[in-house]
Protein backbone atom coordinates (compact mmCIF):
# COMPACT_ATOMS: atom_id res chain seq x y z
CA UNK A 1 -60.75 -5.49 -18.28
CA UNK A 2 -57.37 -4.65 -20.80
CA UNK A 3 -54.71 -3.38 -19.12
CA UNK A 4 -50.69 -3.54 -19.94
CA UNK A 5 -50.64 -7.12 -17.49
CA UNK A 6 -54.17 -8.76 -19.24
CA UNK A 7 -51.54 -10.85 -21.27
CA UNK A 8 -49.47 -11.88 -19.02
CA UNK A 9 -49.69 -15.54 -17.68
CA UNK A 10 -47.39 -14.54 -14.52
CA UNK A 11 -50.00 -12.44 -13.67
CA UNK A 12 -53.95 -12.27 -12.60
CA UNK A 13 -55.76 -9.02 -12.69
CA UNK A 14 -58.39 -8.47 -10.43
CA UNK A 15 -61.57 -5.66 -10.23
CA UNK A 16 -61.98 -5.52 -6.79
CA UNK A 17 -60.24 -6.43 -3.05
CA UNK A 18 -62.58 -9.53 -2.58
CA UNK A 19 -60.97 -11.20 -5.94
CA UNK A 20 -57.47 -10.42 -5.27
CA UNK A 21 -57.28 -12.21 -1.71
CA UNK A 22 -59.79 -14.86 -2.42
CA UNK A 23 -58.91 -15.82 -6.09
CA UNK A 24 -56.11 -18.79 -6.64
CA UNK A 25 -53.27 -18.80 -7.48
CA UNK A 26 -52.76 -21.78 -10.46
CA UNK A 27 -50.08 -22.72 -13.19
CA UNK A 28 -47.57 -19.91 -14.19
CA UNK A 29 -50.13 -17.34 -12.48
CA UNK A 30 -48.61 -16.10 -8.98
CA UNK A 31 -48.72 -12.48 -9.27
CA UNK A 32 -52.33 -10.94 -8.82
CA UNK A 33 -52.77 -7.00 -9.03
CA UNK A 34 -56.00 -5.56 -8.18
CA UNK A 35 -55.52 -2.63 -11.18
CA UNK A 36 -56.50 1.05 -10.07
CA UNK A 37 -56.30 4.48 -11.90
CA UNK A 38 -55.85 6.46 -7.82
CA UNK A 39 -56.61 10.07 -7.81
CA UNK A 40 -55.29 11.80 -5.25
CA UNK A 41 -52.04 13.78 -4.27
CA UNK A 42 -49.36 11.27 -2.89
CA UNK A 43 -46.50 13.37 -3.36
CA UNK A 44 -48.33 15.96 -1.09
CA UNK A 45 -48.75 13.59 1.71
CA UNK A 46 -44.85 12.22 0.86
CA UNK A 47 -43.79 16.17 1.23
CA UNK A 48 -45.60 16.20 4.73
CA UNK A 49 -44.11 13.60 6.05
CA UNK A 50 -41.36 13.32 8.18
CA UNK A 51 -38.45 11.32 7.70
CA UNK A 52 -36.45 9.47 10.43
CA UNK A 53 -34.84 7.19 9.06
CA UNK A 54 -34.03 5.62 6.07
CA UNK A 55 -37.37 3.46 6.77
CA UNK A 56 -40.10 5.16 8.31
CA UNK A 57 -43.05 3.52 9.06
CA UNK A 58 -45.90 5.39 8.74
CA UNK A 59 -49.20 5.32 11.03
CA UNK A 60 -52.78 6.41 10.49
CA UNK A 61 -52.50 8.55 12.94
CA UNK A 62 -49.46 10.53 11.92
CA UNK A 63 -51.91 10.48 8.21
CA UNK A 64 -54.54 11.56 9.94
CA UNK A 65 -52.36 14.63 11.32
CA UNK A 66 -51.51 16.07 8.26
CA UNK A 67 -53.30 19.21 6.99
CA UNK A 68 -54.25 18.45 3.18
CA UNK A 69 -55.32 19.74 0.47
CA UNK A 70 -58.52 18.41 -1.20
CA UNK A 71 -56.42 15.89 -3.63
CA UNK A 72 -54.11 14.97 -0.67
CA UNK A 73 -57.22 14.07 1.56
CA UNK A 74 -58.20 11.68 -1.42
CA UNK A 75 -54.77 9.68 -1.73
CA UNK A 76 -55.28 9.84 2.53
CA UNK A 77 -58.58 8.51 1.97
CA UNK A 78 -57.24 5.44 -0.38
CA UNK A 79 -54.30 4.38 1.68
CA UNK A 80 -55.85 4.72 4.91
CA UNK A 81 -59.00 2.36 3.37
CA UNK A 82 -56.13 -0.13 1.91
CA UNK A 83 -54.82 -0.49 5.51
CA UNK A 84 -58.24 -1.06 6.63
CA UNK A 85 -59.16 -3.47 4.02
CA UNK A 86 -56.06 -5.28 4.91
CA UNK A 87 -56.16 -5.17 8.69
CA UNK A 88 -59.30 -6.81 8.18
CA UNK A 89 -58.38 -9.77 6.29
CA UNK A 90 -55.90 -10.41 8.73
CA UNK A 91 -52.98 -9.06 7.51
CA UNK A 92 -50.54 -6.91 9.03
CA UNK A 93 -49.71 -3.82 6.47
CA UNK A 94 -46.93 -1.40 7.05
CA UNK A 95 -47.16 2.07 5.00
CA UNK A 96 -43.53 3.02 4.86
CA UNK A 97 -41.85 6.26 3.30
CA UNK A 98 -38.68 5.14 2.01
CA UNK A 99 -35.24 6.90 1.14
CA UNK A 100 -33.40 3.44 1.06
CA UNK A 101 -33.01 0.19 2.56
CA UNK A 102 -29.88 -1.38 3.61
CA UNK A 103 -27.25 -2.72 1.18
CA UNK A 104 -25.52 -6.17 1.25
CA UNK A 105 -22.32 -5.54 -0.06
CA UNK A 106 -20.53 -8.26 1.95
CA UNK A 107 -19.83 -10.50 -1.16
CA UNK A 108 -19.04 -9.21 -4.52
CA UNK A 109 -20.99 -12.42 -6.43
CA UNK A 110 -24.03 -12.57 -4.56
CA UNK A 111 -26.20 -10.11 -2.45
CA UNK A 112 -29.08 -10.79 -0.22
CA UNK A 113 -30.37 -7.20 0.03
CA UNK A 114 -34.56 -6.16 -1.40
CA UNK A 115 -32.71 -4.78 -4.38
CA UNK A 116 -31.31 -8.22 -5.25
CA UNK A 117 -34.19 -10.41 -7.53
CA UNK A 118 -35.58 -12.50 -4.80
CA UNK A 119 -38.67 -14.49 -3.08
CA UNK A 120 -40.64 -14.54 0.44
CA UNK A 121 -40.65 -17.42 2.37
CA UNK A 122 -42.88 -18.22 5.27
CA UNK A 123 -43.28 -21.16 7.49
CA UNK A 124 -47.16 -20.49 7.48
CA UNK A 125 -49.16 -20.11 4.13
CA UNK A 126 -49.25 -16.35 3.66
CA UNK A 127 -49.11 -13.69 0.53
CA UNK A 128 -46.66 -10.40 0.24
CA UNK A 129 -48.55 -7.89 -0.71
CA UNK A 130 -47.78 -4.53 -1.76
CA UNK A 131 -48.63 -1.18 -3.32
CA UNK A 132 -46.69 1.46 -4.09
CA UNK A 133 -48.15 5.19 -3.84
CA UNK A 134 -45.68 7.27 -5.03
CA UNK A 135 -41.80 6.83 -6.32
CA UNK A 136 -40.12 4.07 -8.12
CA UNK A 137 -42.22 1.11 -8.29
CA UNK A 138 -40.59 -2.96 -7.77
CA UNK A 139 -40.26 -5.45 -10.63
CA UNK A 140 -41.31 -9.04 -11.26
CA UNK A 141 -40.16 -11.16 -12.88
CA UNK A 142 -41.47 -14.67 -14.31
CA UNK A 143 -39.85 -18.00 -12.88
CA UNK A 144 -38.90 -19.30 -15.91
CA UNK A 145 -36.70 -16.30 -16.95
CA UNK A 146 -34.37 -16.62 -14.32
CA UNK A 147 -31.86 -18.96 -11.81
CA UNK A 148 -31.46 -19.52 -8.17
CA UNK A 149 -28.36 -18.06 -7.70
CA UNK A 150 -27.27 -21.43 -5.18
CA UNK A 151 -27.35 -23.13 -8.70
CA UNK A 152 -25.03 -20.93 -10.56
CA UNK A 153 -21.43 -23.43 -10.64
CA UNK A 154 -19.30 -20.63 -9.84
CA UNK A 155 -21.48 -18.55 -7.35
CA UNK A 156 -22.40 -22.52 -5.67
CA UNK A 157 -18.18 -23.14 -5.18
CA UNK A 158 -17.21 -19.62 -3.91
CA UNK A 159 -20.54 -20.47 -1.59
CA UNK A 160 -18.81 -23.63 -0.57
CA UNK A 161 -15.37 -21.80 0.14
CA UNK A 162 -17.28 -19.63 2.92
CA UNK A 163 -19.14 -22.60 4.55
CA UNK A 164 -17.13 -23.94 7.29
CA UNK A 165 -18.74 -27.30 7.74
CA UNK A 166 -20.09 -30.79 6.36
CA UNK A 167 -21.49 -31.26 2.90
CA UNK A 168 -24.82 -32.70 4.34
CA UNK A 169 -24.93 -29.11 6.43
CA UNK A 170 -23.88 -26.96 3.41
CA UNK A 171 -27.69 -26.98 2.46
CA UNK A 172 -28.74 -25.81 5.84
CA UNK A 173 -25.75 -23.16 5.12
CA UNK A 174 -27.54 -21.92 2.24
CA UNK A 175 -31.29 -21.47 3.60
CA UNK A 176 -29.62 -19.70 7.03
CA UNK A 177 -28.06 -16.99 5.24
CA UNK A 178 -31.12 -16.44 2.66
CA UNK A 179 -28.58 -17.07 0.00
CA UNK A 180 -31.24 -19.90 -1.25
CA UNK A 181 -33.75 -17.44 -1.90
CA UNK A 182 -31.65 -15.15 -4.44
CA UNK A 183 -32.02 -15.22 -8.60
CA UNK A 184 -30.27 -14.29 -11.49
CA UNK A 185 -32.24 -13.20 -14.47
CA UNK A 186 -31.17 -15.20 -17.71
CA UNK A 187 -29.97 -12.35 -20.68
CA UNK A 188 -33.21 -12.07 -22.18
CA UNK A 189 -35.11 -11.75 -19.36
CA UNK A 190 -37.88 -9.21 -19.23
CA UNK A 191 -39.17 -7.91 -16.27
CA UNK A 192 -42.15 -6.20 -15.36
CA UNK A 193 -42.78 -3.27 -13.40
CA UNK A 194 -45.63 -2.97 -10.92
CA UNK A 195 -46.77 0.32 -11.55
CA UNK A 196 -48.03 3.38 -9.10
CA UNK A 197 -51.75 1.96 -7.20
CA UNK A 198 -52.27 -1.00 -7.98
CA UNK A 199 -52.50 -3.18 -5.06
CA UNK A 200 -50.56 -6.76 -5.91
CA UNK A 201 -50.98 -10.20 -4.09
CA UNK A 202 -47.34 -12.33 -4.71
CA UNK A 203 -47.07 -15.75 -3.86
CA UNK A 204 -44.82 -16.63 -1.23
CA UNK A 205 -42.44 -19.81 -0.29
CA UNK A 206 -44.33 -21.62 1.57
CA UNK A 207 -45.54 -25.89 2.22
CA UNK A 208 -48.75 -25.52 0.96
CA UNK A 209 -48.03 -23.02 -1.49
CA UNK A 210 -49.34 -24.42 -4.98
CA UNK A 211 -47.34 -22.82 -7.48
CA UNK A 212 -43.77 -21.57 -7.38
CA UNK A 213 -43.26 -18.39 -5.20
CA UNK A 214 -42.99 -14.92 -7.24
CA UNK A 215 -39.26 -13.31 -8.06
CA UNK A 216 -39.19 -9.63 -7.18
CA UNK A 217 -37.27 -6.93 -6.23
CA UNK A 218 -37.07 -3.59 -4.43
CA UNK A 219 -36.18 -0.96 -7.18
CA UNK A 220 -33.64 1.60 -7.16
CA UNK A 221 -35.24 4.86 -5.42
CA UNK A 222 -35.48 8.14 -8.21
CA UNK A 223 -32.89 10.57 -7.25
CA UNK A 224 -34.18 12.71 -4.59
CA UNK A 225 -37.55 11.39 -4.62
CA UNK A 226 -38.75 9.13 -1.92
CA UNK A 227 -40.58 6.63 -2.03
CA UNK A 228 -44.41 5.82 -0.24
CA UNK A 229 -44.98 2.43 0.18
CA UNK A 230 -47.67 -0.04 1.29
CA UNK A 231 -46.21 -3.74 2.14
CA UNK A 232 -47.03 -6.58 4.04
């Protein structure tokens, strides 16, 4: 199948739900998207939702609630079936309708918000995955086009200024306050957006994770749009 990601090493693309949580990932590859063209009305069921909170978490009951049109009972259809699919892999997939998360703004040289490039980590072998139904879509971006931020000289010794402690605890420091898992892109980095229904498998930090986790990041919500999104 061609699509815009067939050339991509960073990335597998995948037909069906059985390939994209059963295939490995191997070399460069730890992004995997399962590519879909939805139908369906997602802004309708956005437009019927209620928001509470910056973060809403959605359930399939409050989907099921909603009166719909014939398009909107399709894209109800398709995320209710992607919870399902999830659920019973073993998962445990949140459908949230987002106006914004939370911003780190504590530090003016490094941030440890979703909006900052960044990877999972996980004691247990685990994926992230993710879809996004309607509104700005997140980014990837491939390993070797960016830096942990702990490595940057300058970010690493105004780091060092805040820890108060030992050098052997300073790297204890770093994983504690998630500054570890943080990246700048290098200048001609290029990264890739994830698109609107495609479901996507990222590798995640973890000890018997075989290749290096994926970078990604939350994007910046449209102006008055919100967004609908499918994440665990």
């Amino acid at each position: 199948m061609s699509t815009i990601f067939s050339n991509n090493s960073q990335i597998g693309v995948v037909t069906a739900f059985s390939d994209l949580v059963n295939t490995h990932f191997k070399g460069e590859m730890n992004a995997l998207c399962w590519y879909r063209n939805l139908d369906g009305d997602f802004n309708e069921i956005v437009t019927k939702l209620s928001l509470k909170e910056n973060v809403t978490e959605v359930f399939p009951e409050d989907l099921i609630a909603l009166q719909l049109s014939e398009k909107g009972n399709t894209a109800r259809e398709i995320i209710l079936n992607d919870l399902q699919l999830l659920t019973d892999f073993g998962a445990s997939p949140s459908l949230n309708l987002l106006k914004c998360y939370e911003r780190d703004d504590e530090f003016d040289f490094i941030s440890t918000d979703v909006y900052s490039f960044h990877v999972d980590r996980s004691p247990i072998a685990t994926n992230t995955f993710l879809c996004t139904y309607h509104g700005a879509a997140s980014d990837i971006v491939s390993n070797s086009q960016a830096e942990q931020k702990i490595l940057i000289p300058e970010v690493r010794a105004k780091l060092k200024e805040l820890h108060d402690g030992t050098e052997e605890e300073f790297e204890d420091f770093l994983k504690e306050n998630y500054f570890d898992l943080h990246y700048q892109l290098h200048p001609d980095a290029e990264p890739i957006n994830l698109g609107l229904g495609h479901l996507w498998r990222l590798a995640v930090d973890h000890p018997k994770q075989q290749v290096l986790p994926c970078i990604h990041r939350a994007p910046i919500e449209n102006e008055g749009e919100y967004r609908l999104l499918l994440i665990c």
